[in-house]
Protein backbone atom coordinates (compact mmCIF):
# COMPACT_ATOMS: atom_id res chain seq x y z
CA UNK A 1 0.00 0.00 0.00
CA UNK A 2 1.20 3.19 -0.85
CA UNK A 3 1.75 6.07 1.62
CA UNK A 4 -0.99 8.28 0.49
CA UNK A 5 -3.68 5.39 0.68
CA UNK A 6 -2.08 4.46 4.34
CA UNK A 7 -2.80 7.99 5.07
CA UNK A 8 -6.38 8.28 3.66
CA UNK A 9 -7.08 4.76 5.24
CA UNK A 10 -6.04 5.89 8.99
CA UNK A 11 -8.08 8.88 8.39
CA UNK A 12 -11.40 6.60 7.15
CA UNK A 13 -10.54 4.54 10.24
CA UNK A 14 -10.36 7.53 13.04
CA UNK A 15 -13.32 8.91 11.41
CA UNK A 16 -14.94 5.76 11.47
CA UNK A 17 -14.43 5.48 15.68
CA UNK A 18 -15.49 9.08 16.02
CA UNK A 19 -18.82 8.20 14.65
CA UNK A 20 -18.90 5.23 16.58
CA UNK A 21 -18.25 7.51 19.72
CA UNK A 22 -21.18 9.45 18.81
CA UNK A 23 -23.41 6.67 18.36
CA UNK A 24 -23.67 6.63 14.75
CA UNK A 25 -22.62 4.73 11.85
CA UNK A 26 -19.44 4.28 9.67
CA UNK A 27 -21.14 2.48 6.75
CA UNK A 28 -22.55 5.18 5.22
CA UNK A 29 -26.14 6.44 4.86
CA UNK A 30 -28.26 3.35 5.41
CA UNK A 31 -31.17 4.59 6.43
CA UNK A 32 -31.57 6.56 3.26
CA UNK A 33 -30.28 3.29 1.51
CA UNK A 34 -32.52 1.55 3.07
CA UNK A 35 -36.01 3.54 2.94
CA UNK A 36 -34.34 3.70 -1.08
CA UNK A 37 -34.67 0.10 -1.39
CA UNK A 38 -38.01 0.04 0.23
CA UNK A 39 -39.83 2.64 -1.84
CA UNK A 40 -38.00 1.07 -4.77
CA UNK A 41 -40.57 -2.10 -3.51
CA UNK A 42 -43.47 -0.29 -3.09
CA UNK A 43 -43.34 1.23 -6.50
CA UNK A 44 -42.74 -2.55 -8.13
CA UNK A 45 -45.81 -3.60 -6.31
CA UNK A 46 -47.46 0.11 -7.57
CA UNK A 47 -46.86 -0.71 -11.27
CA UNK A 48 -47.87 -4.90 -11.43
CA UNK A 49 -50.84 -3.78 -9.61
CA UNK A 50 -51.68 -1.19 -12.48
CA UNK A 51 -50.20 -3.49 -15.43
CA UNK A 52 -52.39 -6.67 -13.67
CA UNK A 53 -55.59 -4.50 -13.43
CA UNK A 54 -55.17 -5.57 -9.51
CA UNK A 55 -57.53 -2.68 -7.30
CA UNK A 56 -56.99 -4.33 -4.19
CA UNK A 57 -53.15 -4.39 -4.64
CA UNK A 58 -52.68 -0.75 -5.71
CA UNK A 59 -55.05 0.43 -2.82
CA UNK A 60 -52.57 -1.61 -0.55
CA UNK A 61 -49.79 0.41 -1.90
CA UNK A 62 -51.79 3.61 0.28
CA UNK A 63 -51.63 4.22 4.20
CA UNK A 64 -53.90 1.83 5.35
CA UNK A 65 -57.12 2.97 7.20
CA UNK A 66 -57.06 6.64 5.55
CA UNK A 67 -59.05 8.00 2.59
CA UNK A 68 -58.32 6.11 -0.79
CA UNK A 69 -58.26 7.76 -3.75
CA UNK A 70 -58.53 5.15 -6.75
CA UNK A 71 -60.15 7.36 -9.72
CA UNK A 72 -56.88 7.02 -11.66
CA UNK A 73 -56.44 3.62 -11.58
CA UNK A 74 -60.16 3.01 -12.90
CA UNK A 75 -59.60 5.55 -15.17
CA UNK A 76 -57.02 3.70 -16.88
CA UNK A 77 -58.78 0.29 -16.90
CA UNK A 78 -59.49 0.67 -20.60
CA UNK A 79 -56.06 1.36 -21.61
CA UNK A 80 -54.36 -1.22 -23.31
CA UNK A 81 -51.03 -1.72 -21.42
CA UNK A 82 -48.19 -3.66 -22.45
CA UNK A 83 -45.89 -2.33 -19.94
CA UNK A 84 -46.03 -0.16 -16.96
CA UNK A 85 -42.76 1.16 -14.54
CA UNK A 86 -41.70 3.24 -11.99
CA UNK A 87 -37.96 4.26 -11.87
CA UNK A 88 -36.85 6.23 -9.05
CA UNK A 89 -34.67 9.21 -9.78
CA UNK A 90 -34.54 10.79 -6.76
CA UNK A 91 -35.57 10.79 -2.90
CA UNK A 92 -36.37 13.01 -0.95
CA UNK A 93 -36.54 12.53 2.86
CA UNK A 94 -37.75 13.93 5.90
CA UNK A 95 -38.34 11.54 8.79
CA UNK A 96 -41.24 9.72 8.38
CA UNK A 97 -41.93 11.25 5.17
CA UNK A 98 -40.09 11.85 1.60
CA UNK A 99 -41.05 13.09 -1.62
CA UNK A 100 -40.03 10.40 -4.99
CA UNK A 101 -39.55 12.10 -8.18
CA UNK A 102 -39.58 9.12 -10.47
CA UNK A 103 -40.04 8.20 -13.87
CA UNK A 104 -43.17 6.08 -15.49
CA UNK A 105 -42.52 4.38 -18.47
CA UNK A 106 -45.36 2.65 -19.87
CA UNK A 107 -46.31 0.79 -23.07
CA UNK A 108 -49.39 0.80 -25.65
CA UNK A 109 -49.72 -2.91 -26.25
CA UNK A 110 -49.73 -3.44 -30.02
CA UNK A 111 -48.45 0.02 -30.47
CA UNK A 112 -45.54 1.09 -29.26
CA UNK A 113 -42.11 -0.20 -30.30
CA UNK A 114 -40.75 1.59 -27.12
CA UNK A 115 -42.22 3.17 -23.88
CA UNK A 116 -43.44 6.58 -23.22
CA UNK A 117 -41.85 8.65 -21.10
CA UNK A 118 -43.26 11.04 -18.77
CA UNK A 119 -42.06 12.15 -14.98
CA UNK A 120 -44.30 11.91 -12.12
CA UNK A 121 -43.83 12.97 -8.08
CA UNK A 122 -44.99 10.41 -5.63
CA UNK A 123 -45.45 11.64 -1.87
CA UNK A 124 -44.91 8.92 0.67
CA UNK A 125 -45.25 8.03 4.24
CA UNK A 126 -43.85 5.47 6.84
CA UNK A 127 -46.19 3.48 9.07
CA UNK A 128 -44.61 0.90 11.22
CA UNK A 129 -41.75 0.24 8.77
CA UNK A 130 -43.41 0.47 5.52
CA UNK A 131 -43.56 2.85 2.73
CA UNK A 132 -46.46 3.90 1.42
CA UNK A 133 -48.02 6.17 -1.16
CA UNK A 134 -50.25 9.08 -0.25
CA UNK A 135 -50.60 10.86 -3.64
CA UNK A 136 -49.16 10.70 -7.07
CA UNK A 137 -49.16 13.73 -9.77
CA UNK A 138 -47.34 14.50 -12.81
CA UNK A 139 -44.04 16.60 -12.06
CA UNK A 140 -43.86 20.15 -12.61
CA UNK A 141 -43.30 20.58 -16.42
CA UNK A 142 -44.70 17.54 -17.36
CA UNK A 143 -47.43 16.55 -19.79
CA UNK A 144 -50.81 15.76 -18.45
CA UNK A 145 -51.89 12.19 -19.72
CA UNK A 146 -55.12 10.83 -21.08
CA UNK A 147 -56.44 9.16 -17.94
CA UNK A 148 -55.58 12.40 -15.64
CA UNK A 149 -58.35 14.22 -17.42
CA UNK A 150 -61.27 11.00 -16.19
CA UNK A 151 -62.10 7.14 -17.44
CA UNK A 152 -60.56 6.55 -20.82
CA UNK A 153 -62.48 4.74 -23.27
CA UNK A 154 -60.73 2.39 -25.85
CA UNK A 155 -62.24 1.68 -29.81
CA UNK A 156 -60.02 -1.00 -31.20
CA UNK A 157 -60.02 -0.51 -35.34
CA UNK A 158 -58.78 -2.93 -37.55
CA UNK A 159 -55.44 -0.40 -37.75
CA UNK A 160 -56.10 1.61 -35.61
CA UNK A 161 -56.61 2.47 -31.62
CA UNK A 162 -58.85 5.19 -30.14
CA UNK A 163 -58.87 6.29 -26.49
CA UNK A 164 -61.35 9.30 -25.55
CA UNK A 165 -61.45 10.92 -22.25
CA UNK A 166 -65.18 12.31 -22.75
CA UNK A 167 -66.76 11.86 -25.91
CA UNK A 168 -68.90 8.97 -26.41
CA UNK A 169 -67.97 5.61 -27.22
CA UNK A 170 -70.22 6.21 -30.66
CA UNK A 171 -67.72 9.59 -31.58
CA UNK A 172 -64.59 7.24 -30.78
CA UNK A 173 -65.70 4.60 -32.98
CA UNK A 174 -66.33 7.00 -35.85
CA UNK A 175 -62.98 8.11 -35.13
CA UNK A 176 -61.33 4.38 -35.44
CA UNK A 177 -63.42 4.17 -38.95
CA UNK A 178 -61.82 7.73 -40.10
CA UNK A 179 -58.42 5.68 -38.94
CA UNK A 180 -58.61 2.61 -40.52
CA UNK A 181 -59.52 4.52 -44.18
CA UNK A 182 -56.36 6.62 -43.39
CA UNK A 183 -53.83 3.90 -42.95
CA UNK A 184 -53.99 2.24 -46.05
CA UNK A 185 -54.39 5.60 -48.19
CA UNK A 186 -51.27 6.54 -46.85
CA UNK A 187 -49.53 2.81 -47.32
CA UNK A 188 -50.62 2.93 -50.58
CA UNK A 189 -48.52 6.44 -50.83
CA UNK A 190 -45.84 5.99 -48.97
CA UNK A 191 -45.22 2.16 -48.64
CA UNK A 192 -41.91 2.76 -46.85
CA UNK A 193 -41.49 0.12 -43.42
CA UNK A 194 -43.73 1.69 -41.13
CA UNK A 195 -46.49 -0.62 -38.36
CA UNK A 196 -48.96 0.35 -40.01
CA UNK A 197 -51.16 1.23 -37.10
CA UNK A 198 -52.29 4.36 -35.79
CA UNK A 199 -53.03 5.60 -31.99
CA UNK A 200 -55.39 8.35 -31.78
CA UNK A 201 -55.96 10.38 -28.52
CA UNK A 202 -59.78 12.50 -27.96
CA UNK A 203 -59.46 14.90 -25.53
CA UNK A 204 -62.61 16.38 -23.92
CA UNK A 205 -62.11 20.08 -24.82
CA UNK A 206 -59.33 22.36 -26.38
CA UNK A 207 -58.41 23.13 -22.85
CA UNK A 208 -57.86 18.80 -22.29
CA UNK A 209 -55.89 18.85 -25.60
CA UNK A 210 -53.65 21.62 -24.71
CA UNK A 211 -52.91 19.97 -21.13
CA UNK A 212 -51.76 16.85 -23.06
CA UNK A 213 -49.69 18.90 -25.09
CA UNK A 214 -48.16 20.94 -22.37
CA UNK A 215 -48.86 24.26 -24.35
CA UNK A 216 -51.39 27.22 -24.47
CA UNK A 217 -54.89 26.34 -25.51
CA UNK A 218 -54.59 29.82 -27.55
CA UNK A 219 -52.19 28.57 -30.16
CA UNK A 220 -54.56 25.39 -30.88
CA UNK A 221 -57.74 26.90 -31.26
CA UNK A 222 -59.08 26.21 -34.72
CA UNK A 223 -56.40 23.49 -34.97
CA UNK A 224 -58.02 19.91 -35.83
CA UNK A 225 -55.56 17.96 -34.92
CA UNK A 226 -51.50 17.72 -34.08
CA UNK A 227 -48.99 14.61 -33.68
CA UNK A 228 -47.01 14.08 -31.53
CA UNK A 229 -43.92 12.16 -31.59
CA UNK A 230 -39.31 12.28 -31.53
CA UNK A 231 -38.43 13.27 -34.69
CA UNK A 232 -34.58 12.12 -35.00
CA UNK A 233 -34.96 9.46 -37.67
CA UNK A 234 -34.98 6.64 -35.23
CA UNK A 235 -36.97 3.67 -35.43
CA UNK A 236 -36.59 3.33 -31.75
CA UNK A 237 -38.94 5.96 -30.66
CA UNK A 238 -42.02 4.80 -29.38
CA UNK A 239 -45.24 4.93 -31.56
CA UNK A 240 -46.62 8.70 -32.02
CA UNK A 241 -49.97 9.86 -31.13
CA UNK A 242 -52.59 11.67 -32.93
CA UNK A 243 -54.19 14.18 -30.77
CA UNK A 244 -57.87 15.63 -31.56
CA UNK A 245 -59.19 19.07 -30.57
CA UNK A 246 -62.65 18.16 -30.99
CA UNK A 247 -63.42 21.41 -31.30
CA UNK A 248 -62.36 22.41 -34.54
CA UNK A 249 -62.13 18.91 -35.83
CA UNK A 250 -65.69 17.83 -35.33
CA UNK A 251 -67.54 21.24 -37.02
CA UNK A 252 -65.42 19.65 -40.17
CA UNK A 253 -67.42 17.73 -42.83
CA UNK A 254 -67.15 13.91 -43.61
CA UNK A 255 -64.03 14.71 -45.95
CA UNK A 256 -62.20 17.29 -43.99
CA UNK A 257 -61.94 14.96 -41.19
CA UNK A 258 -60.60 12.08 -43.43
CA UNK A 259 -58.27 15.05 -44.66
CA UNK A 260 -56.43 15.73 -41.26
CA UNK A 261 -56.51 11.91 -40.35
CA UNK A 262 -55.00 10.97 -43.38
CA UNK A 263 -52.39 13.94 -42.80
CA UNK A 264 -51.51 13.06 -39.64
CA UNK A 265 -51.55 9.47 -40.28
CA UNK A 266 -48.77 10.25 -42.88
CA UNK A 267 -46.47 12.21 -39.76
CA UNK A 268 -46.75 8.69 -38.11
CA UNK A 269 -45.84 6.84 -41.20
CA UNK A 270 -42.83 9.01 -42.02
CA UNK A 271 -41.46 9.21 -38.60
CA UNK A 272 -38.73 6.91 -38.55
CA UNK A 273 -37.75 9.13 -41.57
CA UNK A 274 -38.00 12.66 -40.42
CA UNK A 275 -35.31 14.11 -38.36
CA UNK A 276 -34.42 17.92 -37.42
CA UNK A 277 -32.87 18.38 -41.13
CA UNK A 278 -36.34 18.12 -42.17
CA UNK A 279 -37.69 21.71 -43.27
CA UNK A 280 -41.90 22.22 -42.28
CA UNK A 281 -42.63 22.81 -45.55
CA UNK A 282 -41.40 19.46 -46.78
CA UNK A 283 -43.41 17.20 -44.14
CA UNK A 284 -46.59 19.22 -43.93
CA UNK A 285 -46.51 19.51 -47.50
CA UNK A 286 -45.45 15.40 -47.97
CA UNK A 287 -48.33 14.80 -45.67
CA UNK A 288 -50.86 16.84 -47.27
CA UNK A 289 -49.79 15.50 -50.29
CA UNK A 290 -50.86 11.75 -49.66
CA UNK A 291 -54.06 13.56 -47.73
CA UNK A 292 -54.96 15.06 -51.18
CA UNK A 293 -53.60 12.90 -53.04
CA UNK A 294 -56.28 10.96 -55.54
CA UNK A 295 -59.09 13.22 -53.88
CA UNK A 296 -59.99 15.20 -57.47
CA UNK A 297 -59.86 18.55 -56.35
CA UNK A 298 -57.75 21.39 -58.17
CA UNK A 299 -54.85 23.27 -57.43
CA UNK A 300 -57.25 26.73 -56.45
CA UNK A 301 -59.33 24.88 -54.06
CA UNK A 302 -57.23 23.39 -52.16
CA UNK A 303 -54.63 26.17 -51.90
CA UNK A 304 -57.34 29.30 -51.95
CA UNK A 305 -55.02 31.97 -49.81
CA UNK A 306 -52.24 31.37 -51.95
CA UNK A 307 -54.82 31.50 -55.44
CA UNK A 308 -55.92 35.02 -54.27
CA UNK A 309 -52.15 35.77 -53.41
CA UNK A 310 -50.71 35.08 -56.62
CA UNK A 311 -53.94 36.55 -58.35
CA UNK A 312 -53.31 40.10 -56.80
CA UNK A 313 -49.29 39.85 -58.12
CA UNK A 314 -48.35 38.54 -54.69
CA UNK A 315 -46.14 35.66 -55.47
CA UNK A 316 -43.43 34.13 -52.78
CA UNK A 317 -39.89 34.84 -52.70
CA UNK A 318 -39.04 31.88 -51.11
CA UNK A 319 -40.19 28.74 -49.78
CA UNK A 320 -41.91 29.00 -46.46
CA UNK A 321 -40.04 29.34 -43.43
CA UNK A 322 -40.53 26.76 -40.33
CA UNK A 323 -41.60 30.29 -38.78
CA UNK A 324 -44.68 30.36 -41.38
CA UNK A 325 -46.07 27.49 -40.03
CA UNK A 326 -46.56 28.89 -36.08
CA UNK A 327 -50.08 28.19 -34.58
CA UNK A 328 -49.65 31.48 -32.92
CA UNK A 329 -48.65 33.50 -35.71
CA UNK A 330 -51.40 34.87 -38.53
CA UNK A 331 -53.67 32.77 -39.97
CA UNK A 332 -53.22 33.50 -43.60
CA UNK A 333 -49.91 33.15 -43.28
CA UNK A 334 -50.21 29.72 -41.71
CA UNK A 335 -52.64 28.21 -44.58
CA UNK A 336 -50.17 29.92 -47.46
CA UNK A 337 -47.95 28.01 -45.70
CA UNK A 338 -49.37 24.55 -45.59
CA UNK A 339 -50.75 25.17 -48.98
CA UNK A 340 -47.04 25.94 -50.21
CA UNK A 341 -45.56 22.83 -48.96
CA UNK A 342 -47.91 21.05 -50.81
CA UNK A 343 -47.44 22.58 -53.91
CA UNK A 344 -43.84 21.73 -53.88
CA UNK A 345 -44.66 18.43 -52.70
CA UNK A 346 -47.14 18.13 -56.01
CA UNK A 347 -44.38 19.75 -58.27
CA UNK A 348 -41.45 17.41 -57.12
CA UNK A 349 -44.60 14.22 -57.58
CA UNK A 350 -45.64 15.64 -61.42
CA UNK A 351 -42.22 16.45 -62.57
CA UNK A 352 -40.04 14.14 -61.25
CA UNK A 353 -42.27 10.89 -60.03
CA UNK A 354 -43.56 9.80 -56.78
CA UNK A 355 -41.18 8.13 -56.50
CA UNK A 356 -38.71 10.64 -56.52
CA UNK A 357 -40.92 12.20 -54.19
CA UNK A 358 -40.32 9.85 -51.89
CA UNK A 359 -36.74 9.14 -52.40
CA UNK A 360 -36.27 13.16 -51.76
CA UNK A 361 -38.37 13.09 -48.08
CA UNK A 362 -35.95 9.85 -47.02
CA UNK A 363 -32.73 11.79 -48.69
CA UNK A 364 -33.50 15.08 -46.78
CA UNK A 365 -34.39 12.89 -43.29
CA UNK A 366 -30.98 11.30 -43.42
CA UNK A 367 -29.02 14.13 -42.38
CA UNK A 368 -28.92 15.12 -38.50
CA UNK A 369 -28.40 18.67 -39.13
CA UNK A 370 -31.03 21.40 -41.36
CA UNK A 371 -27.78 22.75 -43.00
CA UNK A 372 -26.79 20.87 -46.43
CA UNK A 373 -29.77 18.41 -46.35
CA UNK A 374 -31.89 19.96 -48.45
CA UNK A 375 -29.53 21.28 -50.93
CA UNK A 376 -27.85 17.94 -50.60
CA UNK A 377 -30.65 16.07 -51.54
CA UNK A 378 -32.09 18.46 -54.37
CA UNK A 379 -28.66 18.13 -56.18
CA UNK A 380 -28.49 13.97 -55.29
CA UNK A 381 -31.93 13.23 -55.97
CA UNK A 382 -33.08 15.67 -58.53
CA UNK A 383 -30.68 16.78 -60.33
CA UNK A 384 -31.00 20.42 -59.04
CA UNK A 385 -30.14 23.53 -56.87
CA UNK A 386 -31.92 25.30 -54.21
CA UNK A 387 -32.17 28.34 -57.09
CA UNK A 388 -33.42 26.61 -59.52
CA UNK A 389 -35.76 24.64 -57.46
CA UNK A 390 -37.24 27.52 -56.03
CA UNK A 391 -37.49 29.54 -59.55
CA UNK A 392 -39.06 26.28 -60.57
CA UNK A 393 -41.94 26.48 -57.95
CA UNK A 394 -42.42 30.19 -58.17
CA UNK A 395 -43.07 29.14 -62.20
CA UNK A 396 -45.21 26.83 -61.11
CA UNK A 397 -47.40 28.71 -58.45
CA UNK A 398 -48.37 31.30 -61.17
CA UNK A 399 -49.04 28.43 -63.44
CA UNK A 400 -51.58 26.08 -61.54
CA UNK A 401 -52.79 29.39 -59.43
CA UNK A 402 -52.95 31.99 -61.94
C-alpha cells in the first residue's frame, strides 16, 4: 500500500471510531439506503398492480385505514397496457416522510415499439416500517396524460386504436373508422417500413388537448388535430400519437376529417424518416400530399389563400419558413404556408415521379443537421439547386394558381 492510501485509510478509520463515539454509523447512509430500497418495492408492487388491473393491490400500496383515492387507476382500466414502470430518480426525505420524483414508463400494447416517457412525483409516508403512497401527480413541467383528465375509453379498429377521455364511445368509434380509411391511403402512398397502425388520442375540450400537449390552448384553437412524436430518424422511438381538438375537428365535414386523419396518419408513417434536417414545408406539405392525393380537387381549391395571393401579383420569394407554419402566428400566413408545402410536394410528384418524391423526403431525413440536407438532396436526388428549385416552384405557383 502506498503512503498516500495508508494515510487516507487511517483517516477513514479515526473517522470511522469518532462516529462510533457518537453513536452513529461508519457504513454510510443506510437509512436513506434503506427507505431507497423500500420505496423502490413499493413502486414494483405500484406498477404490477396497475399493469395486472389488480384494485386491491394498488389500494394496498396507500396508508392503510385513511381516505383512498382510486379514480386514476379506474380511469385507466381501458387502456391497453403492455408495460407499466416506476424508476426512481430521486428521494427526498424527511423523517417519516419523503417526496419520490420518479419516472413512469409505460407501453401501448400493439403500439408502441418503445415506452413513453413522462415524470411523475410520488409523496410517501412510513407506518410501522413500511412505505407507502399518499398521492401521485405529474411533475412540474410535465405533460398531463389521457387518464388524468377521467375514465378513458378504448375503440379497437382494424389499424387503428382510439382512447377518448369524454366523448362517447359512438364519436370514438367514428374516429377508429376515419383511422382505418387513413392507414392504407397513406400505405398505398408511402409504402416505406412503417407498423402500419395508428393511436389516436380525444381529448374532452381544447383546454384537455392543450394539457396533453403541455402548451397554451390559444395557439390550438381552430387546430383539428396535431402529432405528436421524436423526430430524429430513429426507429426506436415509441409509436406517435394523434391528438384531436374536438373542437375544430368535429364542425369539419365527412371529408375534412378524413383530410387531417389521413395527414396526420402520414407524420406517423414518415417518422422513422423525419429528423431535425427536415424543413416544415417538406413534411406538412409530404403529408398533405398523400391527404390530397387521388381526392380530385384542383390546385385553387385546395390552396385558396395562396390563389388570391398570386392573383393580386403577390407571389413568394421563397419557400416558407418553419416560422410560417406557427399556430400562434397569422392565420393567412399559416394556410399559405401549408398550402405551399404542398405545392412543392405536387411539383417534385408531377415532374419528377412519386417516386422521386419519396426518395427526396428519405434523402433530406438522413441528415442530422437542417444545413446541407436539403440542398444535398435536391442536387443527389433531382438533379437540381436550391435556385433553380425555387425559380421552378415560383413558375409553377403562377401556373396552376394563376
Amino acid at each position: 500500500m502506498s503512503g498516500s492510501r495508508r494515510t487516507r485509510a487511517w483517516l477513514a478509520g479515526l473517522l470511522c471510531l469518532l462516529a462510533l463515539a457518537f453513536g452513529t454509523s461508519c457504513g454510510g447512509p443506510a437509512g436513506q439506503d434503506s427507505a431507497t430500497e423500500a420505496v423502490e418495492r413499493l413502486l414494483d408492487r405500484r406498477a404490477a398492480a396497475v399493469l395486472e388491473r389488480d384494485e386491491a393491490a394498488y389500494l394496498a400500496t396507500g396508508v392503510p385505514g385513511t381516505a383512498r383515492r382510486d379514480d386514476e387507476f379506474r380511469n385507466i382500466a381501458q387502456v391497453p397496457l403492455g408495460s407499466w414502470e416506476y424508476r426512481l430518480n430521486r428521494l427526498d426525505r424527511s423523517g417519516a416522510t419523503a417526496t419520490a420524483a420518479v419516472q413512469l414508463r409505460y407501453r401501448l400494447d400493439g403500439h408502441d415499439r418503445a415506452p413513453q416517457v413522462t415524470s411523475r412525483t410520488l409523496d410517501l409516508a412510513e407506518r410501522d416500517g413500511r412505505w407507502y403512497v399518499t398521492a401521485e401527480r405529474p411533475d412540474r413541467g410535465a405533460t398531463q396524460q389521457l387518464w388524468e383528465q377521467g375514465p378513458v375509453t378504448a375503440v379497437h379498429g382494424e389499424r387503428s386504436l382510439v382512447l377518448g377521455a369524454g366523448p362517447s364511445r359512438e364519436r370514438l368509434r367514428g374516429y377508429a373508422d376515419l383511422a382505418d380509411r387513413a392507414v392504407p391511403q397513406v400505405h398505398d402512398a408511402w409504402g416505406r417500413d412503417w407498423p402500419g397502425r395508428v393511436v389516436v388520442l380525444v381529448p374532452g375540450s381544447l383546454d384537455a388537448m392543450a394539457g396533453l400537449l403541455g402548451a397554451d390552448a390559444a395557439g390550438y384553437r381552430g387546430i383539428a388535430a396535431v402529432t405528436t412524436g421524436d423526430v430524429d430518424g430513429s426507429k426506436k422511438a415509441p409509436a406517435d400519437r394523434v391528438i384531436i381538438n374536438p373542437e375544430a375537428y368535429d364542425v369539419l365535414g365527412d371529408l375534412g376529417q378524413q383530410l387531417v386523419l389521413t395527414h396526420e396518419t402520414t407524420h406517423v408513417a414518415t417518422r422513422a424518416h423525419t429528423s431535425a434536417a427536415t424543413p416544415l414545408w417538406l413534411s406538412e406539405g409530404f403529408a398533405d400530399w398523400v391527404a390530397y392525393r387521388g381526392s380530385g380537387r384542383g390546385p385553387q381549391r385546395i390552396a385558396p389563400e395562396l390563389t388570391r395571393a398570386v392573383q393580386r401579383g403577390d407571389l413568394p420569394a421563397a419557400l416558407p419558413t418553419d416560422e410560417d407554419f406557427a399556430f400562434t402566428g397569422d392565420a393567412g400566413r399559416l394556410a399559405q404556408a401549408y398550402e405551399g408545402g404542398w405545392l412543392a410536394s405536387r411539383m417534385i410528384a408531377g415532374r419528377w415521379g412519386e417516386e422521386k418524391l419519396l426518395a427526396f423526403y428519405q434523402a433530406v431525413g438522413e441528415h442530422k443537421r437542417r444545413a446541407g440536407a436539403v440542398e444535398a438532396a435536391l442536387r443527389d436526388v433531382l438533379d437540381t439547386t436550391p435556385g433553380e428549385f425555387t425559380a421552378d416552384w415560383r413558375a409553377y405557383l403562377r401556373d396552376q394558381l394563376g
